[in-house]
N, C-alpha and C. Protein backbone atom coordinates (compact mmCIF):
# COMPACT_ATOMS: atom_id res chain seq x y z
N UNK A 1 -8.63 61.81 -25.99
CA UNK A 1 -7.39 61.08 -25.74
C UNK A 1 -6.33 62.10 -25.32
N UNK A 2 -5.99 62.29 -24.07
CA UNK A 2 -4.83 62.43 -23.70
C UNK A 2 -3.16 63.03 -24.73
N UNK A 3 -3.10 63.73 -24.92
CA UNK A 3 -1.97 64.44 -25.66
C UNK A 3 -2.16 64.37 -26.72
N UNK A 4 -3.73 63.98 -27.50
CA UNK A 4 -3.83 63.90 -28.86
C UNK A 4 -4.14 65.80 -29.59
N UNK A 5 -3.00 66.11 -30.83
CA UNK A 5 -2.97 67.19 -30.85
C UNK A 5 -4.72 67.45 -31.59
N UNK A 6 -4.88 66.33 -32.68
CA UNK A 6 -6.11 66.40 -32.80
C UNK A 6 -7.10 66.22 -32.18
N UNK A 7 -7.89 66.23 -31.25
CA UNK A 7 -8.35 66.14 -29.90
C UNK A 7 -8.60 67.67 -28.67
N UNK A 8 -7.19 68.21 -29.20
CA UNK A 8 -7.28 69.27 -28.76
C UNK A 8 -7.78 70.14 -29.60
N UNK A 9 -7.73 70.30 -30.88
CA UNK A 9 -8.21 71.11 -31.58
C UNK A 9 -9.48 71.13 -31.63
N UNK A 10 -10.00 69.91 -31.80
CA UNK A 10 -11.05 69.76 -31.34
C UNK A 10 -12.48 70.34 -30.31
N UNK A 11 -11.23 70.00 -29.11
CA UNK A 11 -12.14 71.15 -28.24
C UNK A 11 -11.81 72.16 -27.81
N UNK A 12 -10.84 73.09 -28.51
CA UNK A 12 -10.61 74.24 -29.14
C UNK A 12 -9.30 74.66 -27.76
N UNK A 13 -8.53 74.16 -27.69
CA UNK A 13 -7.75 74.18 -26.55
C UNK A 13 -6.63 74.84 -27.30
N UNK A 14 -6.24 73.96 -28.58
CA UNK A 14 -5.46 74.77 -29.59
C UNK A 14 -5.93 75.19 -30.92
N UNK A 15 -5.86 76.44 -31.12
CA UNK A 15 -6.25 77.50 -32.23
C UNK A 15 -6.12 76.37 -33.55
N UNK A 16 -6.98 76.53 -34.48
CA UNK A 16 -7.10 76.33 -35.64
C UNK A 16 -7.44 77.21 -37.06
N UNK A 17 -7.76 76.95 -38.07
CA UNK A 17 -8.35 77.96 -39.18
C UNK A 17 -9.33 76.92 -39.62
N UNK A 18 -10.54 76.89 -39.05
CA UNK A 18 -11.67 75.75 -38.89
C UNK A 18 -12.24 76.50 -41.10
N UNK A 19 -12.64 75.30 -41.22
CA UNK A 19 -14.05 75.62 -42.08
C UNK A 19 -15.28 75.24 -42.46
N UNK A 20 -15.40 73.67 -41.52
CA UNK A 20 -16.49 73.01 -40.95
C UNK A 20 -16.18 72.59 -40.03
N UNK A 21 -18.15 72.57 -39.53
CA UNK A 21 -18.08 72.20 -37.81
C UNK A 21 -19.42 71.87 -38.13
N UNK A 22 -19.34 70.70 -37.96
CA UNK A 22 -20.78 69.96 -37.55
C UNK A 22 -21.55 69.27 -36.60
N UNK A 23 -20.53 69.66 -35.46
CA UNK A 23 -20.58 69.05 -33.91
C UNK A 23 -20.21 67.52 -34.11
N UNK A 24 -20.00 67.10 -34.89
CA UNK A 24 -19.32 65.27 -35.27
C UNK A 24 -17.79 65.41 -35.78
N UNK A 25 -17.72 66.62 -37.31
CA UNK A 25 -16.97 66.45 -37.79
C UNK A 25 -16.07 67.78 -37.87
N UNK A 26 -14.70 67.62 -37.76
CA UNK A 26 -14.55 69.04 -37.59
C UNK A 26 -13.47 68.91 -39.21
N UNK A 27 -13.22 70.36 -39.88
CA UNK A 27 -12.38 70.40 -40.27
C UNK A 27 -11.28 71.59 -40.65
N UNK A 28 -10.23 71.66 -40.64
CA UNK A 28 -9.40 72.87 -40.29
C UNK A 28 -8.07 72.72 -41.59
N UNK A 29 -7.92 74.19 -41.98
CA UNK A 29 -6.52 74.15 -42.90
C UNK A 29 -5.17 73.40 -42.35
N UNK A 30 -4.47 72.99 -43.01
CA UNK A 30 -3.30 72.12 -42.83
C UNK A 30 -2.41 73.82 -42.26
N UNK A 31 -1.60 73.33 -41.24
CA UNK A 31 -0.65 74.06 -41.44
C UNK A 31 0.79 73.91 -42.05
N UNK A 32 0.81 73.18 -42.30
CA UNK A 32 2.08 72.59 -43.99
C UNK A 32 1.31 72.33 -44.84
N UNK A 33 0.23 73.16 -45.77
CA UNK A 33 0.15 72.53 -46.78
C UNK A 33 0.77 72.02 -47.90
N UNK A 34 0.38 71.51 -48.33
CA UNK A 34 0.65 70.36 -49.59
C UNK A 34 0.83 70.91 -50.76
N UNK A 35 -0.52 71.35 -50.76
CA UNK A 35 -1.33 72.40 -52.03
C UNK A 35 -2.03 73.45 -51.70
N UNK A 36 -2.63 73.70 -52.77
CA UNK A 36 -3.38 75.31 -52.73
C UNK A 36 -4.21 75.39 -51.59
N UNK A 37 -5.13 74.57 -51.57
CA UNK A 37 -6.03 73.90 -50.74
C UNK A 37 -5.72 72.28 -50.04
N UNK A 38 -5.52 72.55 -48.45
CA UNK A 38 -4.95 71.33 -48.15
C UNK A 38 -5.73 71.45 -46.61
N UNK A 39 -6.69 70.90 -46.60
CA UNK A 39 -7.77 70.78 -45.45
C UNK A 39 -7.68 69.27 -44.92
N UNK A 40 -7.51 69.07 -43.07
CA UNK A 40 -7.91 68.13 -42.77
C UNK A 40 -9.57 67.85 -42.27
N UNK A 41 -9.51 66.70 -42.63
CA UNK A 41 -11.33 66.47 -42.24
C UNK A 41 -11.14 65.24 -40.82
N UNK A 42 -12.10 65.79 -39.97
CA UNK A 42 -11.40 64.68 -38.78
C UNK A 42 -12.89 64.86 -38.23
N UNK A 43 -13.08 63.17 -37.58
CA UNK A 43 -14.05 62.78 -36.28
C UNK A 43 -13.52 63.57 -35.36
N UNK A 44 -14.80 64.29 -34.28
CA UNK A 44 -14.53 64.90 -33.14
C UNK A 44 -13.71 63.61 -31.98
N UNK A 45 -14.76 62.48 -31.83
CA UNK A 45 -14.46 61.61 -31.92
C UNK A 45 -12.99 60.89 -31.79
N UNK A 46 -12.30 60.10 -31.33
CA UNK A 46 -11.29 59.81 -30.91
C UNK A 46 -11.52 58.57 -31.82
N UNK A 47 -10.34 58.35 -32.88
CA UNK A 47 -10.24 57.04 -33.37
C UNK A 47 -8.94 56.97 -34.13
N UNK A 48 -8.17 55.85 -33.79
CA UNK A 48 -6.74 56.19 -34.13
C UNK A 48 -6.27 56.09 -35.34
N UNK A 49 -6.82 55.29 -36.25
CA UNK A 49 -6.64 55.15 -37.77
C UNK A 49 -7.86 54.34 -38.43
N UNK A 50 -7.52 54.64 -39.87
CA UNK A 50 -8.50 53.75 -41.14
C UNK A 50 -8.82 52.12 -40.11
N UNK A 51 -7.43 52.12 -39.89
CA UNK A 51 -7.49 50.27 -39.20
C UNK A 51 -8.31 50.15 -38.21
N UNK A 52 -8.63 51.42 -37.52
CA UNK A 52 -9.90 51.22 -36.15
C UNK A 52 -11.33 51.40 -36.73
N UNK A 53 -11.49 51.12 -38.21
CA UNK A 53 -12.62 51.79 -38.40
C UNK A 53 -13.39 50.02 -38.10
N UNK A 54 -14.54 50.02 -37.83
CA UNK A 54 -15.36 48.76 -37.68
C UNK A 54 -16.80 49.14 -37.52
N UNK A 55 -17.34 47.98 -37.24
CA UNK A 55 -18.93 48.49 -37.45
C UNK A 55 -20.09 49.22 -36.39
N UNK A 56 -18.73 49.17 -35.32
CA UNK A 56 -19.53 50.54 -34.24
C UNK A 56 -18.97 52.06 -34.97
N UNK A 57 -18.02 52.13 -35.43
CA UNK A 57 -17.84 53.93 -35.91
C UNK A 57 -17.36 54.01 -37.63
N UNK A 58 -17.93 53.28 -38.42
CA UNK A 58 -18.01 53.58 -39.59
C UNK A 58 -18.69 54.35 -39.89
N UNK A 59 -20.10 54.67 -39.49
CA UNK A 59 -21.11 55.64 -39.45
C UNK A 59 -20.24 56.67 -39.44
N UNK A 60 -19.21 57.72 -38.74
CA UNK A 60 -18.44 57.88 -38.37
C UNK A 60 -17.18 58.83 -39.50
N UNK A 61 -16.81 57.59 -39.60
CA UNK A 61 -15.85 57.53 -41.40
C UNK A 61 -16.83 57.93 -42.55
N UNK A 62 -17.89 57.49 -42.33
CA UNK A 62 -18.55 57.59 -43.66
C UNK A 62 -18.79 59.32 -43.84
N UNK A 63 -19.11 59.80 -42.68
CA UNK A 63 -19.94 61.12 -42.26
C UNK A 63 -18.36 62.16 -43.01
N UNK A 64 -17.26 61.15 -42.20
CA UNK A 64 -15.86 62.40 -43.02
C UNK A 64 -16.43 62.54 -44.35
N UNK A 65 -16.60 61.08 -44.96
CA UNK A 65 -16.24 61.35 -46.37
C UNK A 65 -17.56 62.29 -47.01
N UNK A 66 -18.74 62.00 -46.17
CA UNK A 66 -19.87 63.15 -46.76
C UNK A 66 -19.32 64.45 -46.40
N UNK A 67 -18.85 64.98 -45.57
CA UNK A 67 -18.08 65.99 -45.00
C UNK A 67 -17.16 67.06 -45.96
N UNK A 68 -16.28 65.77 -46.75
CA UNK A 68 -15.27 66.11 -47.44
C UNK A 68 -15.64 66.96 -48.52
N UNK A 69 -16.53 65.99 -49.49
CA UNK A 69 -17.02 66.10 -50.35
C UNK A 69 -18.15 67.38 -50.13
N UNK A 70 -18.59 67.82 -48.95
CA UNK A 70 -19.50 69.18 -49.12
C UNK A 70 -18.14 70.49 -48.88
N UNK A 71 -17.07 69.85 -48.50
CA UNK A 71 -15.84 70.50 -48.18
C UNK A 71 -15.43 71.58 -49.62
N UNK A 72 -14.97 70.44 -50.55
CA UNK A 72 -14.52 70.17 -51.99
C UNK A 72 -15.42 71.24 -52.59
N UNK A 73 -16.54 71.30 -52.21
CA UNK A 73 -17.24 71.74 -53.09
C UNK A 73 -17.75 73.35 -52.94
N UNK A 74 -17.53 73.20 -51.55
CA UNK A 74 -17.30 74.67 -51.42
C UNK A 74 -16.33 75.26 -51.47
N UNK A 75 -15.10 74.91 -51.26
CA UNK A 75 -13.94 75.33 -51.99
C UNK A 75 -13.94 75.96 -53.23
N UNK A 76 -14.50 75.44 -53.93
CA UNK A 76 -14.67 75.30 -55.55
C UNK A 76 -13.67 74.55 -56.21
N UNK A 77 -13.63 73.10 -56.00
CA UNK A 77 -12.76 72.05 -56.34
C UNK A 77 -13.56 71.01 -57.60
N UNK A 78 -14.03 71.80 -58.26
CA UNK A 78 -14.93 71.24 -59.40
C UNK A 78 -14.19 70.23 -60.40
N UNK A 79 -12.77 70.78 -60.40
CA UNK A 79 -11.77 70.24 -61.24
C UNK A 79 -11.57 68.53 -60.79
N UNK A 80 -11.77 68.92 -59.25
CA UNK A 80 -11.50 67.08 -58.87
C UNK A 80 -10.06 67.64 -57.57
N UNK A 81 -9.42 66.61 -56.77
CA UNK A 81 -9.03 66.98 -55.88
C UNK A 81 -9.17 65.19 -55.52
N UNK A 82 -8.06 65.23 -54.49
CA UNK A 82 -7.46 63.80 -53.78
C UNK A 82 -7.87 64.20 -52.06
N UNK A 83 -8.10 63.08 -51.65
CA UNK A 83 -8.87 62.82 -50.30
C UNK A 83 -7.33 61.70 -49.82
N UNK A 84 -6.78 61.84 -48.89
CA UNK A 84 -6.04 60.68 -48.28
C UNK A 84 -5.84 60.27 -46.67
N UNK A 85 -5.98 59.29 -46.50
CA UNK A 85 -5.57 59.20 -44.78
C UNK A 85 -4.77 58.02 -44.65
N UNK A 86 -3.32 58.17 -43.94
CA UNK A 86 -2.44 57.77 -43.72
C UNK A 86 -2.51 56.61 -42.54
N UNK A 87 -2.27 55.58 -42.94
CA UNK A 87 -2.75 54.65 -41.83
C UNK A 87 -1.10 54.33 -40.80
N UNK A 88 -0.60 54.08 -39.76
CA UNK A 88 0.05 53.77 -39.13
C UNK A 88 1.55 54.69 -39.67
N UNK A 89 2.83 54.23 -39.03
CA UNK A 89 3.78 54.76 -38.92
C UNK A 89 4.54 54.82 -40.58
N UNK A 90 4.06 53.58 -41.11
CA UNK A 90 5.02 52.73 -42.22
C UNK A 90 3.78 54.16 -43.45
N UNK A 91 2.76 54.03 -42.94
CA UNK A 91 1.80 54.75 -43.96
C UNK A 91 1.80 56.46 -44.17
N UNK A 92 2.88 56.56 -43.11
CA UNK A 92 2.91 58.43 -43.19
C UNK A 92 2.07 58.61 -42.27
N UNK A 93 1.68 57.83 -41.12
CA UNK A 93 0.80 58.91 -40.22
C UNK A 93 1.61 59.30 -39.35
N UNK A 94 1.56 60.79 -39.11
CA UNK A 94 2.05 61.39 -37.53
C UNK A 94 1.41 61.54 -36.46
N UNK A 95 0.50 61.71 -37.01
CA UNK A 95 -0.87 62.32 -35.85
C UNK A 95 -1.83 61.33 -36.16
N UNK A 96 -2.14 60.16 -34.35
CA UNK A 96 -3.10 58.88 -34.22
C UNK A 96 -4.54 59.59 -33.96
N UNK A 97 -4.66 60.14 -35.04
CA UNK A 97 -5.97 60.38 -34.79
C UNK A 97 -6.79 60.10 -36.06
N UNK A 98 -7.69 59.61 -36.47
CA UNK A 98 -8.03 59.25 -37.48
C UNK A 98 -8.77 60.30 -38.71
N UNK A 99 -7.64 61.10 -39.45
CA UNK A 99 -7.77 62.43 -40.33
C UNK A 99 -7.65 62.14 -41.87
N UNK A 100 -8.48 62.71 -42.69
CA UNK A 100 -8.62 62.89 -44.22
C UNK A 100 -7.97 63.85 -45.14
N UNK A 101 -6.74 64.01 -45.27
CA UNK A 101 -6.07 65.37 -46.00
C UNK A 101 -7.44 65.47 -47.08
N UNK A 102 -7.55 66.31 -47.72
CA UNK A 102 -8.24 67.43 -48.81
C UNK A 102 -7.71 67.93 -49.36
N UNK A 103 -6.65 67.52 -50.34
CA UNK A 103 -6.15 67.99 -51.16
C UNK A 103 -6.81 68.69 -52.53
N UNK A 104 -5.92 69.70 -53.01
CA UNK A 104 -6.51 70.75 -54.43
C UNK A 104 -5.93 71.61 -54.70
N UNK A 105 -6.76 72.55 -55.65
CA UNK A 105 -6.30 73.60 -56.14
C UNK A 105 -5.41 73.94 -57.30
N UNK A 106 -5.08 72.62 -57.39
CA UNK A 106 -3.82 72.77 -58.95
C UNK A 106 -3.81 70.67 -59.50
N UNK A 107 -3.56 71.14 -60.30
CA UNK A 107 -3.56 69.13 -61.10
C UNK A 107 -2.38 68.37 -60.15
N UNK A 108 -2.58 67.81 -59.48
CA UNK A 108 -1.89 66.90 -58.54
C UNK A 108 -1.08 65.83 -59.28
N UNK A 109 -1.52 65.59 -60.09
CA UNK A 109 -0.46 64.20 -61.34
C UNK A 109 -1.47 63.02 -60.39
N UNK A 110 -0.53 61.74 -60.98
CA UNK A 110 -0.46 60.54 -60.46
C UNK A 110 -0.20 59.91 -59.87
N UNK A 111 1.27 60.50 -59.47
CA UNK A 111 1.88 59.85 -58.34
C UNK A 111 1.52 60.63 -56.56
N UNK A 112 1.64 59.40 -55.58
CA UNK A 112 1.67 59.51 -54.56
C UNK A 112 2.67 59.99 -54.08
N UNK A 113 4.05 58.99 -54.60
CA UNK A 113 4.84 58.65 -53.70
C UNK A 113 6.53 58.92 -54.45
């Protein structure tokens, strides 16, 4: 997609700090992190949010969340750690590309928001 920043990273047009690559799924350090550990997990794949997910590219979504979770774990996020993706404008998304923060590294609490 056309001016998508995720997209470009993707196909490496703009620099990242990658730490999986599985030719499907890519994933790279936040550059604002959050927390200690604050990794996005993203389809190479072009898909604009949670709301585009359906039953041609769930396969897709699902693969992030196996992704994540081999993510987490190499990290060494044993403690536990929050997974989130921001759906539309009202939901905190900036970037229409359909991405999984990876949050960790310290007790996060309860609240979101």
């Amino acid at each position: 997609m056309d001016g998508c920043v995720f997209c470009k990273i993707a196909a490496g047009e703009i620099p990242a700090e990658k730490v999986y690559d599985d030719g499907q799924i890519l994933a790279f350090r936040d550059i604002a992190p959050q927390a200690p550990t604050h990794i996005l997990v993203i389809p190479r794949e072009h898909i604009e949010s949670a709301r585009m997910i359906d039953k041609s590219n769930s396969r897709i979504a699902a693969r992030c969340l196996e992704a994540a979770a081999e993510i987490a774990e190499s990290e060494g996020l044993e403690g536990g750690y929050r997974l989130i993706s921001n759906v539309g404008a009202d939901g905190g998304q900036t970037v229409f590309h359909l991405h999984f923060h990876l949050l960790g590294g310290r007790p996060l609490g309860e609240r979101l928001a």
